[in-house]
Protein backbone atom coordinates (compact mmCIF):
# COMPACT_ATOMS: atom_id res chain seq x y z
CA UNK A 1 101.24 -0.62 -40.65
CA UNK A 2 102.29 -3.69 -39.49
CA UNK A 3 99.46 -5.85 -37.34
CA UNK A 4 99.75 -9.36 -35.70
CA UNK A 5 96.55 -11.34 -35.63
CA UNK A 6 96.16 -14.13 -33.38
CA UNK A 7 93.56 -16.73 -33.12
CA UNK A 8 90.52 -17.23 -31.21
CA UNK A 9 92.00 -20.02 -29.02
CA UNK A 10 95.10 -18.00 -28.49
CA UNK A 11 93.42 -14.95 -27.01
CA UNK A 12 90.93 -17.85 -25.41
CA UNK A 13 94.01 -19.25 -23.53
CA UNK A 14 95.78 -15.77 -22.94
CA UNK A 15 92.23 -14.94 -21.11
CA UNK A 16 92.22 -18.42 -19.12
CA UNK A 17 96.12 -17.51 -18.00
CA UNK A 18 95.00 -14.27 -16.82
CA UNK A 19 92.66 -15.56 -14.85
CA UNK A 20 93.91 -18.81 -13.33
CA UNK A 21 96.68 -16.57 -11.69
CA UNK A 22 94.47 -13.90 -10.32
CA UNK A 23 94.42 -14.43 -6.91
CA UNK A 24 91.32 -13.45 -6.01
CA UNK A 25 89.54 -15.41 -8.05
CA UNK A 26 91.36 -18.75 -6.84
CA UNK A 27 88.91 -19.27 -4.16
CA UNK A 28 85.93 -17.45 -4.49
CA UNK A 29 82.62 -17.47 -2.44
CA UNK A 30 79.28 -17.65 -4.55
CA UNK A 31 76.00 -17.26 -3.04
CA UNK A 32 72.56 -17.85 -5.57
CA UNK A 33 69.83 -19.57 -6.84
CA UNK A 34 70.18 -23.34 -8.55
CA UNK A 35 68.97 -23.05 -12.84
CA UNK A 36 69.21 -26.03 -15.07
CA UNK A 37 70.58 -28.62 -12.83
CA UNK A 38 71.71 -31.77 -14.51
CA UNK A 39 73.11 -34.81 -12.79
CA UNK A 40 75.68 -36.79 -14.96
CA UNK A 41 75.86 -40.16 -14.88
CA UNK A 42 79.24 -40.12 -14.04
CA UNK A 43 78.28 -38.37 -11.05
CA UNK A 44 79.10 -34.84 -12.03
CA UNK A 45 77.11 -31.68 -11.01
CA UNK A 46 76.23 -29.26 -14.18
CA UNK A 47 74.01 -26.38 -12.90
CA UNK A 48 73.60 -23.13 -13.59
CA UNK A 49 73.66 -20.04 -10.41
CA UNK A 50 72.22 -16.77 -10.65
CA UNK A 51 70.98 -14.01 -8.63
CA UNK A 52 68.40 -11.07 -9.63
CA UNK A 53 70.83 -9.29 -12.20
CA UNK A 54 73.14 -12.07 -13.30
CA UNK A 55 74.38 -15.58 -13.98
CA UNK A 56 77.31 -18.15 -13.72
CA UNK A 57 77.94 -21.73 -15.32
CA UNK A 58 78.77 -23.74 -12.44
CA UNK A 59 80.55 -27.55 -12.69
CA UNK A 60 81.01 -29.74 -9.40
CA UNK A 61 82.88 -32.55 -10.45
CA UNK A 62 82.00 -36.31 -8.90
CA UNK A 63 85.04 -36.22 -6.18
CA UNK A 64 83.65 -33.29 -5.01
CA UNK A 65 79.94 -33.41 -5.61
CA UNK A 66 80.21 -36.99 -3.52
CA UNK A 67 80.61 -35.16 -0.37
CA UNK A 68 77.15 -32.81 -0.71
CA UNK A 69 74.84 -33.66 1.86
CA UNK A 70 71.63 -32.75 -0.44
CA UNK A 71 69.44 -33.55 -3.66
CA UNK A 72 70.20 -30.01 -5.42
CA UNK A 73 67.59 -29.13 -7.15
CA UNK A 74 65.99 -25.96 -9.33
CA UNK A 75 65.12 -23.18 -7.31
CA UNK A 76 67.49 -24.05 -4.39
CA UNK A 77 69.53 -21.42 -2.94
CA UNK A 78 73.31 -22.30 -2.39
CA UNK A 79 76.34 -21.43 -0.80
CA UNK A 80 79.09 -22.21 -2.97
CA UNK A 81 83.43 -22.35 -2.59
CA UNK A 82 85.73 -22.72 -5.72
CA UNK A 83 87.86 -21.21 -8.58
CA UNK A 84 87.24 -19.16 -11.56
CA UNK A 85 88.45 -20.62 -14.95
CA UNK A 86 88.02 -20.47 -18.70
CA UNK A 87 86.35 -23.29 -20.55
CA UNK A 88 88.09 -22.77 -23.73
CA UNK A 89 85.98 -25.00 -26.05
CA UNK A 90 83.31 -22.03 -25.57
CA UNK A 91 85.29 -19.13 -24.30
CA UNK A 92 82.55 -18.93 -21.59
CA UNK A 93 83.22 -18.53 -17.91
CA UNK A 94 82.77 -20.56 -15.07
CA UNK A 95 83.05 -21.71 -11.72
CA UNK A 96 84.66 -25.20 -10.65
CA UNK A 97 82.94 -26.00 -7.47
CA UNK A 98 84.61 -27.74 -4.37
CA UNK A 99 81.75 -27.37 -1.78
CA UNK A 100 78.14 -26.54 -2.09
CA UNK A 101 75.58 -25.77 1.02
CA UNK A 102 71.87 -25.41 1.42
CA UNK A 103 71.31 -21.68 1.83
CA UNK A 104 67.40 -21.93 2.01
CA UNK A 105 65.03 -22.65 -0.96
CA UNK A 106 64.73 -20.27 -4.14
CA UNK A 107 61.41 -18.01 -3.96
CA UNK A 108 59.75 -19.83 -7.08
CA UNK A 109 60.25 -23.30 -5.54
CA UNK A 110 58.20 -21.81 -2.26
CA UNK A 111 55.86 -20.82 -4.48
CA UNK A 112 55.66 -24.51 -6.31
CA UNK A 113 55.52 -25.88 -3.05
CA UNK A 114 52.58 -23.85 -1.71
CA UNK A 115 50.49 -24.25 -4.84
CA UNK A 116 51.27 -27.65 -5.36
CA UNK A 117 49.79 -28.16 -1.88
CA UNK A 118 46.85 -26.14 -2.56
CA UNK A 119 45.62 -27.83 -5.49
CA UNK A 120 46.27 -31.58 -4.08
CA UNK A 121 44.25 -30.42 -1.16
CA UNK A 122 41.51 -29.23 -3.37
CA UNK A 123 42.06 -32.77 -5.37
CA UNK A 124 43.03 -31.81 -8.59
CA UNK A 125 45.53 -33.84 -8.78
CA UNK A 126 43.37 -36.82 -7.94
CA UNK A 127 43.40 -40.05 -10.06
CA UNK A 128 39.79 -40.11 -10.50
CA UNK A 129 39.37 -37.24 -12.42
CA UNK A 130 41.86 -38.20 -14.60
CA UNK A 131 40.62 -38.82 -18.12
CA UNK A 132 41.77 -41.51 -20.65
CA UNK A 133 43.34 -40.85 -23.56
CA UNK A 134 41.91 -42.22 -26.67
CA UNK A 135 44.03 -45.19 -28.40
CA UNK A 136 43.87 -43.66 -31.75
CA UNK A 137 42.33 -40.14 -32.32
CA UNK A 138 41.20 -38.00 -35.42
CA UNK A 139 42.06 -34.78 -33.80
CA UNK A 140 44.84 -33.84 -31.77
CA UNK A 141 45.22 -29.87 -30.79
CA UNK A 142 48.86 -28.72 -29.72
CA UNK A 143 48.93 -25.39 -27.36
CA UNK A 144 52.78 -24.20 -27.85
CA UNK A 145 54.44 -21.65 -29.37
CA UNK A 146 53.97 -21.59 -33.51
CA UNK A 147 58.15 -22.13 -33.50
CA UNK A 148 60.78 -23.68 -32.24
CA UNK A 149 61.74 -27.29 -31.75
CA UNK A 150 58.58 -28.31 -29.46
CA UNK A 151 55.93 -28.14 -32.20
CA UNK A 152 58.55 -29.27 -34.70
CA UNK A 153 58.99 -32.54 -33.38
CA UNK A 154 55.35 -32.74 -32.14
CA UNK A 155 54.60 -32.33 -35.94
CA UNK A 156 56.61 -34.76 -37.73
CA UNK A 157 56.46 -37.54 -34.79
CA UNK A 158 52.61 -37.48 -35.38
CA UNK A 159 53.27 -37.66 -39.12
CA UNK A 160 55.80 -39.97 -39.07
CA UNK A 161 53.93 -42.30 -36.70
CA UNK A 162 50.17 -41.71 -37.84
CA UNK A 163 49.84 -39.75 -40.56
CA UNK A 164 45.98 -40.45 -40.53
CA UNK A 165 46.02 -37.98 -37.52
CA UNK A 166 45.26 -34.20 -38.30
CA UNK A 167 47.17 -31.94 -35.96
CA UNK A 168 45.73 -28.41 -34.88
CA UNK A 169 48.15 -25.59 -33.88
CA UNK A 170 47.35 -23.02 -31.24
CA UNK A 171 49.77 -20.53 -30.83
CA UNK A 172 50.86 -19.27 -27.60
CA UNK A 173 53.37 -17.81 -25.68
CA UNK A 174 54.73 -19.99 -23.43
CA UNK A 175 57.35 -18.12 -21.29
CA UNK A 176 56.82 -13.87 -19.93
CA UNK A 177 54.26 -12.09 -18.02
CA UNK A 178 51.52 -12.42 -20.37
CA UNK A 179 52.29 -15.98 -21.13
CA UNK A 180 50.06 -17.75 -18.39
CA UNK A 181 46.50 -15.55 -20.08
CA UNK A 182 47.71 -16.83 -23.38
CA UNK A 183 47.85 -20.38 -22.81
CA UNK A 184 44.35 -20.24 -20.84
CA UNK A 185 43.06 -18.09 -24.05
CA UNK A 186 44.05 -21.48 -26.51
CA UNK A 187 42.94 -24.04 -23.91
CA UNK A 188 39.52 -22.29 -23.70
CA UNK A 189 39.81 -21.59 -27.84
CA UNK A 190 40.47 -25.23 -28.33
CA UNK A 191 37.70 -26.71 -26.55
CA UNK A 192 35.49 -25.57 -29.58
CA UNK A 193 37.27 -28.04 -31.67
CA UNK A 194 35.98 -31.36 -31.45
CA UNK A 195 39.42 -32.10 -30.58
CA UNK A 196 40.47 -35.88 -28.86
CA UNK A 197 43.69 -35.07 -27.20
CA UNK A 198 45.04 -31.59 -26.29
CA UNK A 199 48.92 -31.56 -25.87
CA UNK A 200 50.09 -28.70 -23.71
CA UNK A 201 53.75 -27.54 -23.51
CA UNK A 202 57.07 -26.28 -24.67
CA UNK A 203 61.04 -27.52 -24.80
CA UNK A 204 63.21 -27.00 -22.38
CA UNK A 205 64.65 -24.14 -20.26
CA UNK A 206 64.88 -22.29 -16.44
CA UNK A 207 62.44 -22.87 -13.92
CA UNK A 208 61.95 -18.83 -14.83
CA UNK A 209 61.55 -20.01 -18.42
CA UNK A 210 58.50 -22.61 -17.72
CA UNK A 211 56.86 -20.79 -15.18
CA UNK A 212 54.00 -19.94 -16.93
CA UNK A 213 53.20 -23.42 -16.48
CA UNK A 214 53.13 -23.23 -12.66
CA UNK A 215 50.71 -20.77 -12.75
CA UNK A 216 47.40 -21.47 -11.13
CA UNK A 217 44.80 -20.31 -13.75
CA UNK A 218 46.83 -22.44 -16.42
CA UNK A 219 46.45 -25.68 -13.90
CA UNK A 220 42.47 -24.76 -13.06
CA UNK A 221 42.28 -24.52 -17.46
CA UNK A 222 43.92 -27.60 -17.77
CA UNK A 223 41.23 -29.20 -14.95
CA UNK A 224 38.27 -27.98 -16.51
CA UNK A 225 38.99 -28.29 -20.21
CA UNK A 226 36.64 -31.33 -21.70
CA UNK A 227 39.10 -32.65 -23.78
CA UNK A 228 41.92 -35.44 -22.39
CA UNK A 229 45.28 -33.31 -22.43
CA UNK A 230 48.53 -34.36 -22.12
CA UNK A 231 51.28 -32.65 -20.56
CA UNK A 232 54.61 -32.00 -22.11
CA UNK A 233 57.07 -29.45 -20.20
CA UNK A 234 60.51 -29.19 -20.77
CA UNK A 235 62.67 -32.46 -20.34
CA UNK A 236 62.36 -35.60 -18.43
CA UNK A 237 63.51 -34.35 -14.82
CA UNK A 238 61.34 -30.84 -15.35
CA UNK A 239 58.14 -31.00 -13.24
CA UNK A 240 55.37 -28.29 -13.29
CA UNK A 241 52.19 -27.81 -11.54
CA UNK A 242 50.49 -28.40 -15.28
CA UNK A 243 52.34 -31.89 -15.09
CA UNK A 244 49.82 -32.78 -12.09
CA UNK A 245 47.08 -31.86 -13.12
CA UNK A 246 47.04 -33.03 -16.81
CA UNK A 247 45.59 -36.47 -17.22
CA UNK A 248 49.02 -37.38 -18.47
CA UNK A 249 52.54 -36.35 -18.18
CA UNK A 250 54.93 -36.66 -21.38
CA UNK A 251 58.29 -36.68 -20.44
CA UNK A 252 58.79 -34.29 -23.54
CA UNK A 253 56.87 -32.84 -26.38
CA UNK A 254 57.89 -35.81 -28.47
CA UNK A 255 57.00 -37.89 -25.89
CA UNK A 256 53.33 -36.48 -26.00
CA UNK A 257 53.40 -36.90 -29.37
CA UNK A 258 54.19 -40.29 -28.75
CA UNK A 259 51.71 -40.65 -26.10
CA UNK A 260 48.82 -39.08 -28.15
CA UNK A 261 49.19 -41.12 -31.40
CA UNK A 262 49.67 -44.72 -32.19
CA UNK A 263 52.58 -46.33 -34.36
CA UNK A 264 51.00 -47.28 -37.66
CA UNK A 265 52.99 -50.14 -37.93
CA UNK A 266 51.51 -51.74 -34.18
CA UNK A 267 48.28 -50.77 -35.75
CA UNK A 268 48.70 -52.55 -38.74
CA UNK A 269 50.04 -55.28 -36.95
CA UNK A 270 47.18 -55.09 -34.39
CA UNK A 271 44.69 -55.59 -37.00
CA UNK A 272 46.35 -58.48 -39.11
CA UNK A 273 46.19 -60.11 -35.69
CA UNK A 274 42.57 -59.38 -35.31
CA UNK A 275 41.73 -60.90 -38.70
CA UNK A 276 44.00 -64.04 -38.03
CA UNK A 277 41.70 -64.54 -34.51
CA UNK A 278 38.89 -64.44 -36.49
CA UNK A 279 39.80 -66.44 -39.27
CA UNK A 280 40.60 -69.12 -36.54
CA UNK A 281 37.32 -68.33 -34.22
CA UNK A 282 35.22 -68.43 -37.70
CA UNK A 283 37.31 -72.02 -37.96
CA UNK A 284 36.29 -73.33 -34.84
CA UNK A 285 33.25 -72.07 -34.48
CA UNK A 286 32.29 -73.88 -38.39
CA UNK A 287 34.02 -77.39 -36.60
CA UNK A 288 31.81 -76.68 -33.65
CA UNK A 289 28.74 -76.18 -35.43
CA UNK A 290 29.39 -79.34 -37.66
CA UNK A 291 29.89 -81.43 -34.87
CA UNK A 292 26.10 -80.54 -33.44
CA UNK A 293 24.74 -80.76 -37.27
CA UNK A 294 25.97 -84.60 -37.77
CA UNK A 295 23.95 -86.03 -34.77
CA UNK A 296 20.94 -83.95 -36.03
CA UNK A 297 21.79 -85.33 -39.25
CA UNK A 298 20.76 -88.64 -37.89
CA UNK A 299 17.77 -88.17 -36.26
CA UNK A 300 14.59 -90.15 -37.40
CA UNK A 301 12.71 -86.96 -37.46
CA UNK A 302 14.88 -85.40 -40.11
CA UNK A 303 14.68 -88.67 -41.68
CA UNK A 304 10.82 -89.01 -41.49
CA UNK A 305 9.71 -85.25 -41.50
CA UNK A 306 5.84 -86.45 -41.14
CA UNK A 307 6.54 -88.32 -38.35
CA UNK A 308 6.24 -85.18 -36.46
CA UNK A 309 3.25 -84.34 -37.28
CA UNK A 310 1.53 -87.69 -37.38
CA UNK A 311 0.86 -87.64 -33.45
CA UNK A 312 -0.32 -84.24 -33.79
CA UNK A 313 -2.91 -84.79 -36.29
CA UNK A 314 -3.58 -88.13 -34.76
CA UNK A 315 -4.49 -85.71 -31.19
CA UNK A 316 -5.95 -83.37 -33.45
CA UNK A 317 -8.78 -86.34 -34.45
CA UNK A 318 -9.35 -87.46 -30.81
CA UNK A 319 -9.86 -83.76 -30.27
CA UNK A 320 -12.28 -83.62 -32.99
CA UNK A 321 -13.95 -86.51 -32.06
CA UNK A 322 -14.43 -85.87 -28.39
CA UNK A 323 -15.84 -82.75 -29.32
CA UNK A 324 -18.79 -84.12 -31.55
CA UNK A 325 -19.67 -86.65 -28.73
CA UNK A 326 -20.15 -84.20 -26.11
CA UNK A 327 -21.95 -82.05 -28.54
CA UNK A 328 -24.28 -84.55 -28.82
CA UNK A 329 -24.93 -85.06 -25.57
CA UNK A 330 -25.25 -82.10 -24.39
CA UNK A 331 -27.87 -81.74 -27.78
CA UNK A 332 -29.88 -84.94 -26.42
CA UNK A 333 -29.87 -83.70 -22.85
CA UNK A 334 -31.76 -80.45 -23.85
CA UNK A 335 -33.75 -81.75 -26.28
CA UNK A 336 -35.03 -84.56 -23.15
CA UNK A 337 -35.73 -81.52 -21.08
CA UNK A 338 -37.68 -79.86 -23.93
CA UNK A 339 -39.65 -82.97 -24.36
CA UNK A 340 -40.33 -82.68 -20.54
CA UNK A 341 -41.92 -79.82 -20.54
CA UNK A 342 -43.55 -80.31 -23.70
CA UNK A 343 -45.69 -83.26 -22.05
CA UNK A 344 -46.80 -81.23 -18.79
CA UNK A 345 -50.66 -80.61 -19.18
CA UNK A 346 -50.19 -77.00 -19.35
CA UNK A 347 -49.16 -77.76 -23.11
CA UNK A 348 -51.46 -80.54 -23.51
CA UNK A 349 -55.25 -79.37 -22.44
CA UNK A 350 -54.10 -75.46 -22.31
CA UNK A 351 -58.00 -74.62 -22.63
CA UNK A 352 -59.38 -76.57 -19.79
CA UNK A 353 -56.87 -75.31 -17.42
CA UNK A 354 -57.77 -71.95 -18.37
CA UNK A 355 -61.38 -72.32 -17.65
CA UNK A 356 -60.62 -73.65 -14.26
CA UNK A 357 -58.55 -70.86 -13.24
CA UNK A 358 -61.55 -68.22 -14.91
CA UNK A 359 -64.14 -70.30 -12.62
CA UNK A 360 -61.84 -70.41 -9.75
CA UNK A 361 -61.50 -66.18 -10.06
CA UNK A 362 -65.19 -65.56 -10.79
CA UNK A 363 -65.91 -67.42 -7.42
CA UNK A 364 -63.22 -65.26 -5.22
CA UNK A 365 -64.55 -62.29 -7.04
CA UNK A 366 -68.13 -62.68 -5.99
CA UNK A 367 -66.68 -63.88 -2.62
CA UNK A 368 -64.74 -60.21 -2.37
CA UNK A 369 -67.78 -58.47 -3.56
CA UNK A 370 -70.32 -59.81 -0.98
CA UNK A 371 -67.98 -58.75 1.98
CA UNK A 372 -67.39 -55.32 0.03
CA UNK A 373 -68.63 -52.06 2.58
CA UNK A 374 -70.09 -51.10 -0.06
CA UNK A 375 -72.87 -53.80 -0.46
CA UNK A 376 -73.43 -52.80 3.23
CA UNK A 377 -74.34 -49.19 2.28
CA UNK A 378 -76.59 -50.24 -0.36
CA UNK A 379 -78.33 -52.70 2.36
CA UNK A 380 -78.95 -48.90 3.89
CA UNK A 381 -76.49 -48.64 6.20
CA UNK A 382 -73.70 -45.87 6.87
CA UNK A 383 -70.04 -45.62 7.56
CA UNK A 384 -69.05 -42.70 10.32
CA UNK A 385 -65.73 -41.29 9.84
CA UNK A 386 -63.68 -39.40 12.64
CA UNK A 387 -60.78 -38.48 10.18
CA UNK A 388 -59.70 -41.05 8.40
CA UNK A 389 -60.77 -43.12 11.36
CA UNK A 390 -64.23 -45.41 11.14
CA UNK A 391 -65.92 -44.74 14.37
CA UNK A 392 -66.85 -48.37 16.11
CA UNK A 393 -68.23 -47.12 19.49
CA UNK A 394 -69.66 -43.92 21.38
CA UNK A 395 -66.33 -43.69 23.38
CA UNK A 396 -64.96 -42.51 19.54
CA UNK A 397 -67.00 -38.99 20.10
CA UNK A 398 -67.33 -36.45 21.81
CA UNK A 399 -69.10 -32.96 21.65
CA UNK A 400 -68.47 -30.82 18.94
CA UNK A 401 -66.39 -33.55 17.10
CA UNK A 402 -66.59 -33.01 13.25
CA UNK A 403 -67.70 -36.57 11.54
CA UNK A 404 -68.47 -37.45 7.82
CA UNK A 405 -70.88 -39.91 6.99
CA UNK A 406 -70.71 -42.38 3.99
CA UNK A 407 -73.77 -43.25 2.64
CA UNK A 408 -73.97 -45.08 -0.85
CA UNK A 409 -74.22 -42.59 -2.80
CA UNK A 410 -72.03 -39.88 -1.45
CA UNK A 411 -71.10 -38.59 2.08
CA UNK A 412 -71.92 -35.77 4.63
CA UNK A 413 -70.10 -33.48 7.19
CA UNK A 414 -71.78 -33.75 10.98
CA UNK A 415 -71.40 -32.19 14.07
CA UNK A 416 -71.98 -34.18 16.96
CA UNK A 417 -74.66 -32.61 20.11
């Protein structure tokens, strides 16, 4: 049996002839959601559209992407005009856009929007909460998924630019349903590690694909985890709600790798500077300190050491001496007043004062005893009492009145009649 095989580009360009003369699909009407939209530099539009079900590479090249009216953007719905082709170097596909129109914005860009909003409101995204990340740490912990390029380059830019740093791998998921519960399980898992700097992230992809990091409990995880973390999402022009609230955004993973560690050779060089500063403050401060030393140097006290103390001990004497004279007189001044009282008679005759003042007391005593009452008693006379009251006149009593009468040698209870 006879066959004929034919190449891959020939039944590439036999498809791309079929299809550049259908008709129908010569101007064709797209309507669906912006994915992966790059801007060349050359001004062409490379962007991917897609509905529920399916999707389409689309190219808008600069003479026609000139004339739209909008930023396009991921998650923008469009209306789109232009042909059907075959890009052969693939065998894939696409659409060559002429004309491109706003047809609202995607669902998952509302949904950015409106959380966004939420948690700037709620200040999450505010500058002061924003911790810094450490110049050169021990511990870095990466949150991404245990393959692919993200961790791979995370890795080996680490090791390649710090090799003193150890790196700490928690696997996640990063894009699905249950994605968004995984990464909050490793944020809260590596907050137990004594970590420095958290990365969190993944490569590139869809809006779709790096949702899970436009999720609100990943953003709140990110807020309240201890440890400074560092974003890194997709590429450069990707932007997720875990971007804003991070304390700082890598533009990639290497990037946060980049961010997170630094090169060993600034270090190095960093350090040889140090020593050279001090070498030359250790200098200066030695030609400083010599400078004060020579005038010291010269001073007569250095150069007669006792001369310091010669005025002191000289003081020291006057001191000395001033204290022994008023010692003295203060000794002579008592010993005066001692004499003083020594020479009053009291010290000198003691004895015939002392009989003076025993005559002088036997005389008041006899004086006291002759007015005594009771030498009047004795003399046979009486005391009437009323009381405790002496009666002195017959006005005192009356009839009936109890009275006591003294005599000298005791005392009697009355009634007067």
């Amino acid at each position: 049996m006879n066959r004929d095989y034919i190449t891959v580009t020939q039944l590439t360009k036999y498809i791309k002839y079929r299809i550049d003369n259908d008709t129908n699909l010569q101007e064709v009407y797209l309507k669906g959601e912006i994915s992966n939209f790059k801007a060349h530099t050359r001004g062409h539009f490379y962007f991917t559209i897609k509905d529920e079900n399916s999707r389409i590479n689309a190219i808008m090249f600069a003479s026609s992407a000139k004339n739209v009216k909008f930023t396009p953007e991921d998650g923008m719905k469009v209306l789109v005009t232009g042909r059907i082709s075959v890009y052969e170097a693939t065998g894939g596909y696409q659409i060559y856009v002429n004309d491109m129109q706003e047809d609202g914005v995607g669902n998952l860009y509302v949904a950015f929007e409106q959380l966004k909003k939420k948690l700037a409101q709620e200040g999450l995204f505010a500058p002061e909460h924003k911790k810094k990340i450490p110049k050169i740490p021990k511990r870095v912990g990466v949150i991404t998924a245990s393959t692919g390029a993200a961790i791979r380059d995370i890795i080996s830019t680490i090791q390649r630019r710090f090799p003193l740093t150890e790196v700490y791998l928690f696997p996640c998921l990063v894009q699905g349903e249950q994605a968004k519960e995984d990464i909050v399980r490793q944020i809260k898992r590596a907050e137990n590690y004594d970590l420095d700097v958290l990365i969190v992230g993944r490569g590139g992809g869809s809006i779709e694909d790096l949702w899970a990091f436009n999720e609100e409990i990943v953003a709140r995880a990110i807020y309240d985890c201890p440890i400074p973390t560092i974003s890194a999402v997709g590429h450069e022009i990707d932007f997720t709600i875990a971007d804003f609230v991070a304390d700082l955004r890598a533009p990639t993973p290497t990037g946060a790798a980049e961010i997170a560690v630094p090169n060993k050779n600034d270090v190095i060089n960093y350090v040889k500077q140090l020593i050279i500063r001090l070498k030359k403050s250790m200098e200066n401060t030695l030609v400083k300190k010599r400078k004060q030393l020579e005038p010291l140097k010269e001073h007569y006290i250095l150069k007669n050491p006792l001369d310091l103390y010669a005025a002191k001990i000289q003081k020291l004497d006057y001191e000395v001496e001033n204290l022994i004279r008023n010692y003295k007189l203060l000794l002579e001044k008592k010993q005066n007043k001692l004499k003083t009282i020594q020479e009053k008679t009291i010290f000198l005759e003691p004895i015939t004062i002392l009989d003076k003042k025993k005559q002088k007391y036997v005389y008041l005593l006899g004086k006291l005893d002759a007015l005594s009452p009771l030498k009047t008693l004795e003399r046979g006379y009486s005391i009437l009492k009323k009381g405790e009251k002496a009666i002195t006149s017959m006005k005192d009593l009356k009839k009936d009145d109890l009275i006591t009468i003294q005599l000298k040698d005791g005392s009697k209870e009355a009634v007067v009649k």
